[in-house]
Protein backbone atom coordinates (compact mmCIF):
# COMPACT_ATOMS: atom_id res chain seq x y z
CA UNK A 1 216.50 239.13 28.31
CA UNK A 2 215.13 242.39 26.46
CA UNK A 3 213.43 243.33 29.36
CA UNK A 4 216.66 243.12 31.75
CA UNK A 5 218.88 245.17 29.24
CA UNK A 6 216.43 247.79 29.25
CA UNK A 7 215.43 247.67 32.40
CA UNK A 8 219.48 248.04 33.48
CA UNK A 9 219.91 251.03 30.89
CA UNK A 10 217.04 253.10 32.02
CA UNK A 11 218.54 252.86 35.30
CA UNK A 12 221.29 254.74 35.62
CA UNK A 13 223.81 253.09 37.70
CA UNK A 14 227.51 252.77 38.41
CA UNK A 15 228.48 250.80 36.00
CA UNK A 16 226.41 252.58 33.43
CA UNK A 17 227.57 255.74 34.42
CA UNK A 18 231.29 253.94 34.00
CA UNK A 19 230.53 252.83 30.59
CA UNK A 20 228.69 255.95 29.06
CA UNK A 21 231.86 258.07 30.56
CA UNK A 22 234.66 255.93 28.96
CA UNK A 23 232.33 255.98 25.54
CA UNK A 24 231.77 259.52 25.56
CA UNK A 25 235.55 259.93 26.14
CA UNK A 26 236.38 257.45 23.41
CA UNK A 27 234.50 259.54 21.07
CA UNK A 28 235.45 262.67 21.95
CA UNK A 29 239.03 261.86 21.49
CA UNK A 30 238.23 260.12 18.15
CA UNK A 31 236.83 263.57 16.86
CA UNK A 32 239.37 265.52 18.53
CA UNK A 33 242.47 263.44 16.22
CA UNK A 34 240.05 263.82 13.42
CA UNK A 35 239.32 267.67 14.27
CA UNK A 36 243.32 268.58 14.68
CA UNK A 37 245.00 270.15 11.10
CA UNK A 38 247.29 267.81 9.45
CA UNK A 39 251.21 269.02 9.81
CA UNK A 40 252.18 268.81 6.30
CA UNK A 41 253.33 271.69 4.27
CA UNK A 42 250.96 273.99 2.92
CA UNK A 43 251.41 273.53 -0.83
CA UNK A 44 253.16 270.97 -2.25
CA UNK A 45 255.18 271.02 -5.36
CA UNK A 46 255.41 268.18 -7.77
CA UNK A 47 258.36 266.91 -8.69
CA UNK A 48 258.64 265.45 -12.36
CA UNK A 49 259.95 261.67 -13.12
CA UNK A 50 263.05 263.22 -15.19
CA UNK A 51 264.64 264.78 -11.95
CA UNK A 52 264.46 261.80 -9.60
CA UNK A 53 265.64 259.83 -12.87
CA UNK A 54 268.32 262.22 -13.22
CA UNK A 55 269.15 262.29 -9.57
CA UNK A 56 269.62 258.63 -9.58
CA UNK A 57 272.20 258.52 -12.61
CA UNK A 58 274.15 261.67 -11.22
CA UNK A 59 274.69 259.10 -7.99
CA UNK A 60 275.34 256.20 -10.06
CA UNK A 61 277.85 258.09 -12.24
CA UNK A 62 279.51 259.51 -9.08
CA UNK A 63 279.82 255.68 -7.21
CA UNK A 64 281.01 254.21 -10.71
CA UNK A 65 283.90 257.06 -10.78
CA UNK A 66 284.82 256.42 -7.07
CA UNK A 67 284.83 252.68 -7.63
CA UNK A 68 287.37 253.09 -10.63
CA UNK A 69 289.23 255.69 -8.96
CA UNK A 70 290.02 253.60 -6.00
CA UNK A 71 291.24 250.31 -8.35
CA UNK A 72 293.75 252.70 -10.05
CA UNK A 73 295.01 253.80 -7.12
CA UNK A 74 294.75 250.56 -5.91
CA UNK A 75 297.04 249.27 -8.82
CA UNK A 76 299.94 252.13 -8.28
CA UNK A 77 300.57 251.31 -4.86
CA UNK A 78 300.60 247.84 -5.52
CA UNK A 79 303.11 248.55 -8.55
CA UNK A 80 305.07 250.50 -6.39
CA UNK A 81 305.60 248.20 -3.41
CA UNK A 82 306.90 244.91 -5.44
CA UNK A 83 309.51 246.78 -7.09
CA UNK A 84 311.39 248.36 -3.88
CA UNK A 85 313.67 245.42 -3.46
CA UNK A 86 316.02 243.92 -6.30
CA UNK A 87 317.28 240.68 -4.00
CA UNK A 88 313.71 238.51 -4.30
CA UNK A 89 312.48 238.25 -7.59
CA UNK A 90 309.78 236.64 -9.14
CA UNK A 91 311.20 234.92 -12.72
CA UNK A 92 307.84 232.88 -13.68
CA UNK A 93 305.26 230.96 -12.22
CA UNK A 94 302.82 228.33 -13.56
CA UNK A 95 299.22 227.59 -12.56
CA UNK A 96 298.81 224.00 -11.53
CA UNK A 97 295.80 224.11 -10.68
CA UNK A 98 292.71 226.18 -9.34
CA UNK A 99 294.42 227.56 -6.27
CA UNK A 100 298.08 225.98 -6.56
CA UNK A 101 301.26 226.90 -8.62
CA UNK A 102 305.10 226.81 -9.07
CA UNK A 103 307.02 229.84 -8.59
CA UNK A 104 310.79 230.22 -9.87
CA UNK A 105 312.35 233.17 -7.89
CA UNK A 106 315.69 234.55 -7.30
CA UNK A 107 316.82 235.20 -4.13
CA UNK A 108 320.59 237.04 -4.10
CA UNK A 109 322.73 234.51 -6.45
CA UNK A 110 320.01 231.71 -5.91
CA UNK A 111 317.06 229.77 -7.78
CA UNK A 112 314.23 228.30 -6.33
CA UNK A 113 311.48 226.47 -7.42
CA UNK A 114 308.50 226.55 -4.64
CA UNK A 115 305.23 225.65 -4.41
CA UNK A 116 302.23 227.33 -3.31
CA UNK A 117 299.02 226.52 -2.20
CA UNK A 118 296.61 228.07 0.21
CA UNK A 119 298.02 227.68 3.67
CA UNK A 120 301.44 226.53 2.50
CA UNK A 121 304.66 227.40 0.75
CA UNK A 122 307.15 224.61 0.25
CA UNK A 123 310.39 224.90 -1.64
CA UNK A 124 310.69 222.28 -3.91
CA UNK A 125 314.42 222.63 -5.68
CA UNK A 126 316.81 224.98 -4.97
CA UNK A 127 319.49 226.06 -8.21
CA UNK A 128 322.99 226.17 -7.68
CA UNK A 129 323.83 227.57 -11.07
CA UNK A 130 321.28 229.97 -12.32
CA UNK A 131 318.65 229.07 -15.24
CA UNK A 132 318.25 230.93 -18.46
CA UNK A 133 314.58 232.54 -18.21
CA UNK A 134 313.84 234.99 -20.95
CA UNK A 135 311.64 237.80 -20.12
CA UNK A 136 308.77 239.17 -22.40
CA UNK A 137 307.92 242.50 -23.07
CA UNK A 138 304.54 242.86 -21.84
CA UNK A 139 306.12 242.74 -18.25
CA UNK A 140 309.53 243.75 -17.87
CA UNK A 141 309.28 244.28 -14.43
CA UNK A 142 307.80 241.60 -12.51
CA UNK A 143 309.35 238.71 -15.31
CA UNK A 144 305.88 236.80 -15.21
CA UNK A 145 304.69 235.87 -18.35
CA UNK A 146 300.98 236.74 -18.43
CA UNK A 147 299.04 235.94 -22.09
CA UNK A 148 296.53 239.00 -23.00
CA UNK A 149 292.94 238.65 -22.73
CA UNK A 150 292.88 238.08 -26.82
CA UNK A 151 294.63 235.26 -26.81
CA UNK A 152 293.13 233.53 -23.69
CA UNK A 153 289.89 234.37 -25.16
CA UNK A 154 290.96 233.10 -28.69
CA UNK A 155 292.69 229.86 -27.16
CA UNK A 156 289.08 229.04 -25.34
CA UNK A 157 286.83 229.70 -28.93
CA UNK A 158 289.46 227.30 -30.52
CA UNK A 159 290.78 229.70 -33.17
């Protein structure tokens, strides 16, 4: 077997003369790509820790204030579109459950009492004469009565 590879390498043939042109050109373009300058800058400056750290709370700080921006905003035109119309009002609600309550509104010189759940509204008694509700001062406008977050979070500790 030694004898027939040499014997076909000495001899310079076709396909020798193939392979020894496409090994030459392999390797020539190898050392070309590793001849050819690098495009990167010329001189690069380092950049310390504290800037990118810096950087990266300057964005956080501005997404934070655009994310608290937009709820406020968010609240006054939701504040300002329940209170256009004085004929449908809400008087009080109560929570029945996870995703269901009771709603007593006023509509003109009328009571209701509906329910709601998702995907449905049902009126469940309607008031000929209207009911006493008393309305609480931390939300004169909408007459819901919501509890603060003290006492919700004093009524779950059990004090």
């Amino acid at each position: 077997m030694k004898a027939t590879v040499r014997s076909w390498a000495a001899r310079p043939g076709r396909l020798a003369g193939t392979l020894a042109s496409m090994l030459y050109g392999a390797h020539r373009a190898l050392c070309a790509d590793a001849a050819a300058p690098f495009a990167a800058p010329a001189q690069l400056t380092p950049t310390h820790s504290t800037t990118g750290l810096l950087r990266v709370m300057i964005a956080l700080l501005l997404v934070l204030g655009a994310v608290i921006a937009a709820g406020r905003l968010a609240r006054r035109v939701r504040g300002m579109g329940g209170s256009g119309s004085s004929a449908l009002q809400v008087l009080g609600q109560l929570s029945l459950g996870a995703r269901e309550r009771a709603l007593l509104i006023r509509v003109g010189d009328r009571q209701l009492l509906i329910g709601v759940a998702p995907g449905s509204v049902r009126t469940l008694h309607v008031f000929d004469e209207r009911l006493p509700v008393t309305q609480t001062s931390s939300s004169p406008d909408t007459g819901i009565d919501r509890p603060s977050f003290k006492s919700i979070l004093l009524k779950s500790l059990g004090k």
